[in-house]
Protein backbone atom coordinates (compact mmCIF):
# COMPACT_ATOMS: atom_id res chain seq x y z
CA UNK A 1 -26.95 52.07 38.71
CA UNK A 2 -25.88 53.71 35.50
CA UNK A 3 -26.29 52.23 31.65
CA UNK A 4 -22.80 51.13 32.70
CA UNK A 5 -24.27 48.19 35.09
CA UNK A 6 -22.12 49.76 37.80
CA UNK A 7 -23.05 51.54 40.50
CA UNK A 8 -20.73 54.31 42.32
CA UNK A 9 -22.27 55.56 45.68
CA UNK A 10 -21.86 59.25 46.82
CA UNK A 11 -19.47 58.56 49.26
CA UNK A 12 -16.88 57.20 46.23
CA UNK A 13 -17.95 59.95 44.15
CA UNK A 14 -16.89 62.60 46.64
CA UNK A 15 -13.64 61.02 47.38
CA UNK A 16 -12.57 60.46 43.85
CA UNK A 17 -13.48 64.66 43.38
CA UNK A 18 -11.65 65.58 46.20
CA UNK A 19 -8.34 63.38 45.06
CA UNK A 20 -8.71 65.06 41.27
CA UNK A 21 -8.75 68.89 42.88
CA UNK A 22 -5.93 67.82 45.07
CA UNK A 23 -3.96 66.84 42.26
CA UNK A 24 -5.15 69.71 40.61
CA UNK A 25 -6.99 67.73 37.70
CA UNK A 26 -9.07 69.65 35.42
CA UNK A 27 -9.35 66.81 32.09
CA UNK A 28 -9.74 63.24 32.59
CA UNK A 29 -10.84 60.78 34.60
CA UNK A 30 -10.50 57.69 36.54
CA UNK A 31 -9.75 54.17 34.51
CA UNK A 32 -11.19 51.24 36.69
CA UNK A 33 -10.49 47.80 34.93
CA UNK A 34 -9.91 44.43 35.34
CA UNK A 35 -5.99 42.91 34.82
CA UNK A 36 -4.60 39.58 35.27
CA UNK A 37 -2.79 38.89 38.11
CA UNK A 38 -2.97 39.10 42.04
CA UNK A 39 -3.40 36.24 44.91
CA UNK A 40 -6.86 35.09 43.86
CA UNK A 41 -6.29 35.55 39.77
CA UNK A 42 -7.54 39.14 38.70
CA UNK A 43 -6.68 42.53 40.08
CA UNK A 44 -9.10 46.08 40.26
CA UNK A 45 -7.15 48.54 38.07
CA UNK A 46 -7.81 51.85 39.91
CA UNK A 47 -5.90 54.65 38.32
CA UNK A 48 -5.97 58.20 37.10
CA UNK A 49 -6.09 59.59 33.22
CA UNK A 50 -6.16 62.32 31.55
CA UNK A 51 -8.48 60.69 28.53
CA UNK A 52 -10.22 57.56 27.41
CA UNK A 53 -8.44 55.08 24.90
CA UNK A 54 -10.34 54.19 21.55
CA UNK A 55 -11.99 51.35 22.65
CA UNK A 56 -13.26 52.82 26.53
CA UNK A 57 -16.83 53.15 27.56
CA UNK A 58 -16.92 56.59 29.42
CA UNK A 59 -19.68 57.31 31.82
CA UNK A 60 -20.72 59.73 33.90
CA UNK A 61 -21.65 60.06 37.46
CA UNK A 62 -22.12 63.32 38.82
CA UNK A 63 -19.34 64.83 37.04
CA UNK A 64 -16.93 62.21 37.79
CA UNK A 65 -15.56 60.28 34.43
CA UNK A 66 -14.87 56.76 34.63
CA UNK A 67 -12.75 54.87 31.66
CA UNK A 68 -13.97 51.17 31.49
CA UNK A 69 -12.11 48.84 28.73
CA UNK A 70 -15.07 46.66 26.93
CA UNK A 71 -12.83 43.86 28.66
CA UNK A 72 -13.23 44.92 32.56
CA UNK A 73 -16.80 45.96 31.92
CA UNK A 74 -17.50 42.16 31.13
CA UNK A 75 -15.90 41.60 35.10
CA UNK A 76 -16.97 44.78 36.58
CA UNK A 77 -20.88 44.40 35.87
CA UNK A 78 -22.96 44.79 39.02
CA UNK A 79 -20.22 46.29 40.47
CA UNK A 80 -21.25 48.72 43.30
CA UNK A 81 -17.89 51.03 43.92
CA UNK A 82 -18.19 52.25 47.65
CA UNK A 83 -15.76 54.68 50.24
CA UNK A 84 -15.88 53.25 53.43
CA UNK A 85 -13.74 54.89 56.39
CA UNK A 86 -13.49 53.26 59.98
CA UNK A 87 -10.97 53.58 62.82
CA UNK A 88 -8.82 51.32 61.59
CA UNK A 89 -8.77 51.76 57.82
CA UNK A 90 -9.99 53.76 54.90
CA UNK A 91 -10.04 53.11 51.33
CA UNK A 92 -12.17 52.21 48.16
CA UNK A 93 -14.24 48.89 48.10
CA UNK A 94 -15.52 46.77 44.63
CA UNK A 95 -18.46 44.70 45.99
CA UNK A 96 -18.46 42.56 42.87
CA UNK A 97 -21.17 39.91 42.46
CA UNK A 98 -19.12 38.41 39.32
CA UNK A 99 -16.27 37.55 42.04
CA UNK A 100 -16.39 33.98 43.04
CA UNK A 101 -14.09 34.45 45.72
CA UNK A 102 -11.58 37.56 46.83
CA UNK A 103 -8.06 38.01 48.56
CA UNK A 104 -7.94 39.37 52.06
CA UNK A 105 -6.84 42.80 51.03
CA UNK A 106 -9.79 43.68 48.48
CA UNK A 107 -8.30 44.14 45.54
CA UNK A 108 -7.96 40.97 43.58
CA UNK A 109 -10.65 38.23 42.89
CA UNK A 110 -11.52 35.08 41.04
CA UNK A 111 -14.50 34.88 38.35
């Protein structure tokens, strides 16, 4: 786990550097936040950009930027950030100890 308090395994790490050369990305980095909204109340902002706003805490694993609002980072701490892949899906997961409870799809929660 990083100064951050969130933790990014290898697997999410690789995924996110293989999606930034195949979009050809050279600068920037990936924003992960917290925004109101969703079926259970808050939604995982996931999203690509090419620099950090004023305010952002940028941290580093392995080369791979992430852009966390002082906000989110309140939500988002403990947050392991995993890659998982099966036969029937594939996609990022937020195991987030903060979230009281979480939508079927993954991607919104309750604090």
């Amino acid at each position: 786990m990083a100064e951050s308090g969130i933790s990014v395994t290898p697997k999410a790490i690789g995924k996110i550097r293989s999606t930034f050369q195949k979009m050809g990305v050279q600068e920037g980095g990936l924003r992960l936040g917290v925004l109101g909204g969703g079926c259970s109340g808050l939604s995982y902002q996931f999203k690509f950009d090419t620099q950090p706003r004023t305010k952002d805490k940028v941290f580093d694993y392995d080369g791979v930027r992430l852009f966390i609002d002082p906000k989110s980072l309140l939500y988002l701490h403990g947050l392991t950030l995993d890659y998982k892949e099966s036969l029937m899906q594939s996609g990022f997961v937020f195991e987030n100890p903060n979230a009281k409870k979480a939508c079927g799809c993954g991607t919104s929660f309750a604090a």
